[in-house]
Protein backbone atom coordinates (compact mmCIF):
# COMPACT_ATOMS: atom_id res chain seq x y z
CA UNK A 1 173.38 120.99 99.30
CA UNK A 2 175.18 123.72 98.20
CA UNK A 3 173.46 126.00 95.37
CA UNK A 4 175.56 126.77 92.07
CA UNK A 5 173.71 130.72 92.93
CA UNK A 6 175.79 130.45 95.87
CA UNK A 7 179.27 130.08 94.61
CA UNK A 8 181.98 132.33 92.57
CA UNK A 9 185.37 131.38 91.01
CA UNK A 10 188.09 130.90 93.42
CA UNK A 11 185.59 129.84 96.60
CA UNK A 12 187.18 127.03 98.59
CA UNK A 13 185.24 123.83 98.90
CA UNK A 14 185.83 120.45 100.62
CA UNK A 15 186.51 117.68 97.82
CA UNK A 16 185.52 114.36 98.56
CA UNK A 17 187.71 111.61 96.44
CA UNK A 18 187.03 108.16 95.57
CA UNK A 19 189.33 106.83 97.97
CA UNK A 20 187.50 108.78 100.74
CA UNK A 21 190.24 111.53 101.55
CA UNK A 22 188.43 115.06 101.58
CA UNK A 23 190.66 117.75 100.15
CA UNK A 24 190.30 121.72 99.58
CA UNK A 25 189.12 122.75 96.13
CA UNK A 26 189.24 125.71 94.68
CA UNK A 27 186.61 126.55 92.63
CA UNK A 28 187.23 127.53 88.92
CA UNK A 29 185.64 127.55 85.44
CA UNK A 30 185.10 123.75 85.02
CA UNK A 31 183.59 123.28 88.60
CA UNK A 32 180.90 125.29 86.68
CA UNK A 33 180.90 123.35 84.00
CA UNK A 34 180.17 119.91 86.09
CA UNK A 35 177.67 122.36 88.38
CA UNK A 36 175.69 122.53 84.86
CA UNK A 37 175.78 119.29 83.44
CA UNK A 38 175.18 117.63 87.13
CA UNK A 39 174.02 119.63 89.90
CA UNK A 40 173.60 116.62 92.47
CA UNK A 41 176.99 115.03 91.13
CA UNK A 42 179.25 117.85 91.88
CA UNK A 43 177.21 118.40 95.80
CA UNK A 44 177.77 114.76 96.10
CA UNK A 45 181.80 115.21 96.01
CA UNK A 46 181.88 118.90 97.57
CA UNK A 47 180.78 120.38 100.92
CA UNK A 48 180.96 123.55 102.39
CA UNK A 49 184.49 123.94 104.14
CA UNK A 50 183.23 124.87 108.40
CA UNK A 51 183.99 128.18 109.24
CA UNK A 52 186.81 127.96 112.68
CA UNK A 53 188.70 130.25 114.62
CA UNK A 54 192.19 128.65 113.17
CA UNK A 55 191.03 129.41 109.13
CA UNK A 56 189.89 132.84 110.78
CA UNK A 57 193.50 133.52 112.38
CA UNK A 58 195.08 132.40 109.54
CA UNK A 59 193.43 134.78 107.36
CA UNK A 60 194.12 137.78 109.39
CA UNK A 61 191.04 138.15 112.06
CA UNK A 62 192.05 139.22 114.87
CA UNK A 63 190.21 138.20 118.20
CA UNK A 64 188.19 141.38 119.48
CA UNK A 65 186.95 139.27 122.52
CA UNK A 66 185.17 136.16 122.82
CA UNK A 67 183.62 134.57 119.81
CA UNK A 68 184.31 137.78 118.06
CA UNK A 69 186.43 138.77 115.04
CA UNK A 70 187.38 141.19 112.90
CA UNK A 71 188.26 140.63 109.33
CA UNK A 72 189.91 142.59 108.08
CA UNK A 73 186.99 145.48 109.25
CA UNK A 74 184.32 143.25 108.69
CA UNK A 75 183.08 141.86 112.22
CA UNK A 76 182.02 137.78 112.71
CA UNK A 77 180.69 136.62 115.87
CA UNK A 78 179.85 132.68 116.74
CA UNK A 79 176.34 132.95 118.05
CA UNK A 80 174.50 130.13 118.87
CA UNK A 81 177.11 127.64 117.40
CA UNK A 82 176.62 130.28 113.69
CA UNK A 83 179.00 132.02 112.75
CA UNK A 84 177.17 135.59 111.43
CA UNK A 85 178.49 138.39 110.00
CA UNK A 86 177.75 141.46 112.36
CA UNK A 87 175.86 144.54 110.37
CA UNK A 88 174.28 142.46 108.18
CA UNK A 89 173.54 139.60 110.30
CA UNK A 90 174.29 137.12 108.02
CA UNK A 91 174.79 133.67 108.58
CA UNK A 92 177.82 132.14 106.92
CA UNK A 93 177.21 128.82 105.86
CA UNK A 94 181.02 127.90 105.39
CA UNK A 95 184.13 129.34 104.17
CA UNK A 96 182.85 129.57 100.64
CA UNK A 97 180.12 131.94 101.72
CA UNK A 98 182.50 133.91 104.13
CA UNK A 99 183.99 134.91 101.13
CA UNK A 100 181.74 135.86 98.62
CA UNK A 101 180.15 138.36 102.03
CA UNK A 102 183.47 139.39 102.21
CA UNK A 103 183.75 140.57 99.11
CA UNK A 104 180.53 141.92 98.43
CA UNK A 105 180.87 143.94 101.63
CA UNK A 106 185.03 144.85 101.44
CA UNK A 107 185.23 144.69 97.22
CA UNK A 108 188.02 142.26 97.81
CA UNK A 109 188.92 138.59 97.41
CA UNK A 110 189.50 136.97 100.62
CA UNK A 111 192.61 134.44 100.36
CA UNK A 112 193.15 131.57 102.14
CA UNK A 113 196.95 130.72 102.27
CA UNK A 114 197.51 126.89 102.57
CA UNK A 115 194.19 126.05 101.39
CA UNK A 116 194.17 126.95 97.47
């Protein structure tokens, strides 16, 4: 279950319709909104989008060597099937959490082309 602590405008989040396609969301004021008024409704049609070497490539990390990254100066290593940021050693528990790390650690939104 994702946490409503955990999330900031503009994080990207898997959006699970009624006719069973799943879909990147952006986040934005009315997620919020929903998140407030229905905490287990909203994590009921949203998931954390899985972190991959493809959405890492296509964000600009480039491969330093084997299950390691670096983003744009910020370092992320797959350990132990987790994808963790490097000096901080945190875990990131999806895409949405890669960037709100990223930006508390860089002080800049991380964009993912093709998926907002």
């Amino acid at each position: 279950m994702i946490k409503a602590t955990d999330l900031m405008v503009g994080n990207l989040l898997n959006y699970h319709t009624s006719e069973g396609h799943i879909l990147p969301s952006k986040m934005d004021w009315q997620d919020f909104k929903w998140i407030d008024e229905d905490e287990k409704g909203f994590n009921f049609v949203h998931s954390a989008i899985s972190i991959t070497e493809e959405l890492l490539i296509n964000v600009g990390a480039m491969k330093i060597r084997e299950n390691s990254y670096n983003l744009n100066g910020m370092q992320i290593n797959l350990t132990n099937g987790k994808w963790i940021e490097y000096v901080h050693q945190i875990e990131l528990e999806g895409i949405h959490h890669l960037q709100n790390v990223f930006y508390f650690i860089m002080g800049k939104e991380l964009i993912f082309e093709g998926l907002n």
